[in-house]
C-alpha atoms as a PDB file:
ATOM      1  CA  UNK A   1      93.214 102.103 104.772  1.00  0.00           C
ATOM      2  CA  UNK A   2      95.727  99.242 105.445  1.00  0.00           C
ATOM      3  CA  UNK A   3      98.562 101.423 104.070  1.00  0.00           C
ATOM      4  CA  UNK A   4      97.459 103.907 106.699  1.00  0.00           C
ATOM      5  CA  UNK A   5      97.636 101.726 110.059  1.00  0.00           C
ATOM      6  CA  UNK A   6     101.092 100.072 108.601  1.00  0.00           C
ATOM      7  CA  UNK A   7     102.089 103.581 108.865  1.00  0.00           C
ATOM      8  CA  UNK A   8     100.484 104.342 112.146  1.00  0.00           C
ATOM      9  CA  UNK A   9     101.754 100.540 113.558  1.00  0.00           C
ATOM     10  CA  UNK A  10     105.381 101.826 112.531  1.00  0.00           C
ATOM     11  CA  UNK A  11     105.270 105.003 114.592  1.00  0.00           C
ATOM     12  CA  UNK A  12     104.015 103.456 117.434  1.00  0.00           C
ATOM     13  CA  UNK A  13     106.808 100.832 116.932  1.00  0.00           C
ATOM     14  CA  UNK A  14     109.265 103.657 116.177  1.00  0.00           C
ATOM     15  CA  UNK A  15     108.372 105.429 119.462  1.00  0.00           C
ATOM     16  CA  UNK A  16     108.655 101.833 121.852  1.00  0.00           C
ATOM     17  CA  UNK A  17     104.770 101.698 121.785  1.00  0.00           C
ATOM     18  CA  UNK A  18     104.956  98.094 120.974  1.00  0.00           C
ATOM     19  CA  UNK A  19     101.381  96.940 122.170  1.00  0.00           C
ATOM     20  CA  UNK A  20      99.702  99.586 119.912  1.00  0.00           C
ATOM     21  CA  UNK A  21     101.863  98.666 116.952  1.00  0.00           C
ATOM     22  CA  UNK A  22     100.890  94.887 117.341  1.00  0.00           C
ATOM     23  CA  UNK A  23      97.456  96.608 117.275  1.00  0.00           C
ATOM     24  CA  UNK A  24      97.907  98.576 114.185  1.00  0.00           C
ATOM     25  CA  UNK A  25      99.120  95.762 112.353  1.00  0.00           C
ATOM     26  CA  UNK A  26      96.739  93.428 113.418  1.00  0.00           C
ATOM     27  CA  UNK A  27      94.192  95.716 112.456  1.00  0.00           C
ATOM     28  CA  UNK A  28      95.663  96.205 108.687  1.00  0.00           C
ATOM     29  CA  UNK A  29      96.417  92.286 108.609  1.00  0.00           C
ATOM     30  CA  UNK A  30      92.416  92.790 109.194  1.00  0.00           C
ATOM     31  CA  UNK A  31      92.086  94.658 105.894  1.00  0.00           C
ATOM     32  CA  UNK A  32      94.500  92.843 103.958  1.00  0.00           C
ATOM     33  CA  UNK A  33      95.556  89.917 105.142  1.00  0.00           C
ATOM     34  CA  UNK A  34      98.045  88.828 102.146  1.00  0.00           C
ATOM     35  CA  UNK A  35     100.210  92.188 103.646  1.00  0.00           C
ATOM     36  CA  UNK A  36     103.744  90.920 103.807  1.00  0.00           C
ATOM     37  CA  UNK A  37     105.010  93.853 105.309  1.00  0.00           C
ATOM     38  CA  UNK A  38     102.315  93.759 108.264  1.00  0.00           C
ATOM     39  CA  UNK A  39     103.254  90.048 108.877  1.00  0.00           C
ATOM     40  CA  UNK A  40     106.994  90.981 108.612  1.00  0.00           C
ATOM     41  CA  UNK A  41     106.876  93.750 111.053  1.00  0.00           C
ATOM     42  CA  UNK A  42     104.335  92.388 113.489  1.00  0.00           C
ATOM     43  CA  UNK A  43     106.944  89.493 113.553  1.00  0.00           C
ATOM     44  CA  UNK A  44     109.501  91.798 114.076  1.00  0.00           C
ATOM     45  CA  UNK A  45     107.749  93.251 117.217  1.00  0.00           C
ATOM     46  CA  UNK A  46     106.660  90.149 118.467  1.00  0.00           C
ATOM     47  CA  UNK A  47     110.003  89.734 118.857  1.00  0.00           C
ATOM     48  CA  UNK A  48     111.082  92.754 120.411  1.00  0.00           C
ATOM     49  CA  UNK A  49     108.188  91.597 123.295  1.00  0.00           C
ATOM     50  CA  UNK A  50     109.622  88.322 123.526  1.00  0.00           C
ATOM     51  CA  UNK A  51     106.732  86.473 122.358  1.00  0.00           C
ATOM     52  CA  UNK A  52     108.878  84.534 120.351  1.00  0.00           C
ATOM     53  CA  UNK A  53     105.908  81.649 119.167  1.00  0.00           C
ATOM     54  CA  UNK A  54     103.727  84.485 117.899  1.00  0.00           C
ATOM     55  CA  UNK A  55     107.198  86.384 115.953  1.00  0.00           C
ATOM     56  CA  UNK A  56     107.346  82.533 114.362  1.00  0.00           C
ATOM     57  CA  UNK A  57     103.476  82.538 113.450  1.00  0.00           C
ATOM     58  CA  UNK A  58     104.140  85.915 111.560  1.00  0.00           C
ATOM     59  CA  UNK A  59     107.092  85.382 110.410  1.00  0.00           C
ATOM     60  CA  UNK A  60     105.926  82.013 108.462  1.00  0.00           C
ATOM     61  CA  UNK A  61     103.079  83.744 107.112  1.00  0.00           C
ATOM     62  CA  UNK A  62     104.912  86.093 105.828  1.00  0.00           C
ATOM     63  CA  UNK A  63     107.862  83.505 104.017  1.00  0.00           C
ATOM     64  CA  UNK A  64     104.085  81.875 102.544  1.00  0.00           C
ATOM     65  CA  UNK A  65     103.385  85.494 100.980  1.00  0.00           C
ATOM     66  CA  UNK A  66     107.316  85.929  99.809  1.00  0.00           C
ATOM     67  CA  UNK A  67     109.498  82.636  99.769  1.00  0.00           C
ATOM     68  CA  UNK A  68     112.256  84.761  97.883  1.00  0.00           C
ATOM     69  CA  UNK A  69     112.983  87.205 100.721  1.00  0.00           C
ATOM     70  CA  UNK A  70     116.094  86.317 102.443  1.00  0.00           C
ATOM     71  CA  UNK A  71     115.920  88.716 105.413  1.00  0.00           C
ATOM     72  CA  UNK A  72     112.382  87.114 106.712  1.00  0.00           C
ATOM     73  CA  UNK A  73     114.450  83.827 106.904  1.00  0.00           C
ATOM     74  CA  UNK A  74     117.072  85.262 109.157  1.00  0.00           C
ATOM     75  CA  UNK A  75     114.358  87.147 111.399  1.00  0.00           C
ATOM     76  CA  UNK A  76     112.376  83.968 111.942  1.00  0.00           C
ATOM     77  CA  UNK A  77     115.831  82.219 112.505  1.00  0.00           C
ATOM     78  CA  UNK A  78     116.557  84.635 114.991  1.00  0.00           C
ATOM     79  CA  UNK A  79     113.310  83.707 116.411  1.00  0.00           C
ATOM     80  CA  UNK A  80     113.961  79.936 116.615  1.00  0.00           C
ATOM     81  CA  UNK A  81     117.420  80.698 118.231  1.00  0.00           C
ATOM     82  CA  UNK A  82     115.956  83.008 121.373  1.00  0.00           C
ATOM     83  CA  UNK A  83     113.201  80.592 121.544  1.00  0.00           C
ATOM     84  CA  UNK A  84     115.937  77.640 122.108  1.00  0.00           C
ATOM     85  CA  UNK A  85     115.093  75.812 118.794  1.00  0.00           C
ATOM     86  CA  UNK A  86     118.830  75.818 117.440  1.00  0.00           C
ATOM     87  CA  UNK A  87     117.733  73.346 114.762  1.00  0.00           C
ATOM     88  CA  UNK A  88     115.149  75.269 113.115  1.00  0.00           C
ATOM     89  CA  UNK A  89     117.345  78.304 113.129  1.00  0.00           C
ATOM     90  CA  UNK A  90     120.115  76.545 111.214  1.00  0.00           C
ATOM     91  CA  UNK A  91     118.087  75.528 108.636  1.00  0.00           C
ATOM     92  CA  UNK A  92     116.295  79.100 108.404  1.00  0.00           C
ATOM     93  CA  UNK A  93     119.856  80.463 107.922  1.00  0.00           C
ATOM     94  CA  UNK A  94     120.769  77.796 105.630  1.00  0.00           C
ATOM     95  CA  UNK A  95     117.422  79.000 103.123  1.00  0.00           C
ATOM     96  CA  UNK A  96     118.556  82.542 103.617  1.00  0.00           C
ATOM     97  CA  UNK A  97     122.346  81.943 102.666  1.00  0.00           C
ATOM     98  CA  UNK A  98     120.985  79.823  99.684  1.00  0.00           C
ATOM     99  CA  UNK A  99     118.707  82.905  98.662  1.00  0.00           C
ATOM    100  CA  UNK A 100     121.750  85.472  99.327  1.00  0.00           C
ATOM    101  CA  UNK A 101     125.093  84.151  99.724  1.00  0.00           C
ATOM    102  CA  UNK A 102     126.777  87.408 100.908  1.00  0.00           C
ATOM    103  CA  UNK A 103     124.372  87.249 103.930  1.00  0.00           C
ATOM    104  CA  UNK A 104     127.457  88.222 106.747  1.00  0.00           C
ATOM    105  CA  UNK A 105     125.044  88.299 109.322  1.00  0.00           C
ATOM    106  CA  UNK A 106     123.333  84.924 108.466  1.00  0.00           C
ATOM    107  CA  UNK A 107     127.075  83.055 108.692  1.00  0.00           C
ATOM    108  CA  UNK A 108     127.556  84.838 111.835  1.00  0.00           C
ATOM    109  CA  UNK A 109     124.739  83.913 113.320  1.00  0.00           C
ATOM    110  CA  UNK A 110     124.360  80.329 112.404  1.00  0.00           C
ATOM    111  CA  UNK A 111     127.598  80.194 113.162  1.00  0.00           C
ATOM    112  CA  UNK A 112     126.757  81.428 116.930  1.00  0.00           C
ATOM    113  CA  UNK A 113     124.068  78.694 116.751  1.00  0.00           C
ATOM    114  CA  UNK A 114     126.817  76.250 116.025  1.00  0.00           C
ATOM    115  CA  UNK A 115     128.751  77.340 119.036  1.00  0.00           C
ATOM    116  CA  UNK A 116     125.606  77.096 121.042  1.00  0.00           C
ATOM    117  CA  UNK A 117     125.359  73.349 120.116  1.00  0.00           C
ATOM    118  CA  UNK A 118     128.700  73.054 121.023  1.00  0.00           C
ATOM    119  CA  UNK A 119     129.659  72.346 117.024  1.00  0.00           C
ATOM    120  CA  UNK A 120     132.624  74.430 116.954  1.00  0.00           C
ATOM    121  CA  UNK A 121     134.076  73.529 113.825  1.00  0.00           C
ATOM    122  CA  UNK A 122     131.557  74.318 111.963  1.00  0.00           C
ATOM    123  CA  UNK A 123     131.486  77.947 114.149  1.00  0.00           C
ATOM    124  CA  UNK A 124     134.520  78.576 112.876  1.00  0.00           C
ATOM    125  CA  UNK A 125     133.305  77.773 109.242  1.00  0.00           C
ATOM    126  CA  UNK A 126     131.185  80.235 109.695  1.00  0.00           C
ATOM    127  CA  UNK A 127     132.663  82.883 111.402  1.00  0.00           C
ATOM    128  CA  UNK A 128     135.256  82.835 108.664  1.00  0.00           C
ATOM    129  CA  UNK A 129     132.762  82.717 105.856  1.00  0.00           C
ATOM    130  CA  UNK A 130     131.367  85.842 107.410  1.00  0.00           C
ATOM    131  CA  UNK A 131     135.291  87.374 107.568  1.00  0.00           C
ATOM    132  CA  UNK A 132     135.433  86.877 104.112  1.00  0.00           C
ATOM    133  CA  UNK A 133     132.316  88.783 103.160  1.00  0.00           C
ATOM    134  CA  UNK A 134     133.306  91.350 105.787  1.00  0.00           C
ATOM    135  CA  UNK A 135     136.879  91.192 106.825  1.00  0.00           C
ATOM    136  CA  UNK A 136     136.359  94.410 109.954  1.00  0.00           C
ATOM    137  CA  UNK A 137     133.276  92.127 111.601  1.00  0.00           C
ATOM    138  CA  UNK A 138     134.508  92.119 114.974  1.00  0.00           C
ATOM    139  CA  UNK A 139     132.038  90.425 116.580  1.00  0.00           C
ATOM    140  CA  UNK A 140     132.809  87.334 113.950  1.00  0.00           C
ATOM    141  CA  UNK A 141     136.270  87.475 115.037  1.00  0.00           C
ATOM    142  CA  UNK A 142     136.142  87.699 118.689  1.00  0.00           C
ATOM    143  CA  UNK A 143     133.678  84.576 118.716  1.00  0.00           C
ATOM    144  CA  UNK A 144     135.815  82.741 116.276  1.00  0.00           C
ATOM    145  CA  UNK A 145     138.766  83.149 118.344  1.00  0.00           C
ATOM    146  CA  UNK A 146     136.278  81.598 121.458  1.00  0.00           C
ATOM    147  CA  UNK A 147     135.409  78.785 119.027  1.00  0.00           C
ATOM    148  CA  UNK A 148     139.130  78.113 118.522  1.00  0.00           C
ATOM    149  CA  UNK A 149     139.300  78.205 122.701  1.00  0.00           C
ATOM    150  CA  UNK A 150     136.566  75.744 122.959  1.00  0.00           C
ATOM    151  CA  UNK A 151     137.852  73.449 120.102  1.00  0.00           C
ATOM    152  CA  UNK A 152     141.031  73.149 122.148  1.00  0.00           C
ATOM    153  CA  UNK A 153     139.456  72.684 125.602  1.00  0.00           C
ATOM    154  CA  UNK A 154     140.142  76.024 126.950  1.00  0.00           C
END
């Protein structure tokens, strides 16, 4: 029965219905609540609402049930950085980078957290790390070349 309203929560989800998918999953978390998947994608929708404490809740749950899963790292980093809590999304990128080093996405965005603290340098660390894992990520280019502005008081 759980299987069932994972599938029904991702439909809704699928289709924007975002309160009825928080439902759904809810409901299987009901059934079986050791379901990394429901925590993951509940997480995942909290997030899409903006409810960024409850995407954290889930998303921690879910790194209890699966420790080894990089990409629930980097979703409750993203978390952390909407929410403001730079910090705690370094370090969640950090874990997920030491789980998968060829994580593109986690260098670029810690690295975006590192411009958002103003820590440059280490932006640019980043940024590159992610050009060498990905040398056509534009978006890791365009912000490293703003990290090299900043750096030299442009």
């Amino acid at each position: 029965m759980a299987s069932t309203l994972l599938y029904e929560a991702g439909v809704h989800r699928s289709k924007g219905e975002l309160d009825s998918a928080i439902v759904a999953f809810s409901k299987a978390l009901e059934l079986d609540p050791s379901s990394f998947s429901a925590y993951n994608n509940r997480g995942l929708t909290f997030l899409e609402k903006k409810r960024y404490q409850d995407a954290i809740g889930d998303f921690t749950a879910a790194i209890r049930l699966r420790p080894d899963r990089a990409f629930v790292y980097t979703n409750r980093a993203g978390a952390y950085q909407k929410n403001g809590e730079l910090e705690s999304a370094i370090v969640d990128y950090t874990t997920a980078l030491e789980i998968d080093p060829k994580l593109a996405t986690a260098y670029f965005n810690r690295g975006n957290c590192f411009f958002q603290a103003e820590m440059y340098e280490k932006a640019i660390g980043d940024y590159d790390r992610a050009l060498k894992i990905n040398k056509r990520y534009r978006e890791a280019t365009n912000n490293k070349r703003l990290a090299q502005e900043r750096l030299k008081g442009n």
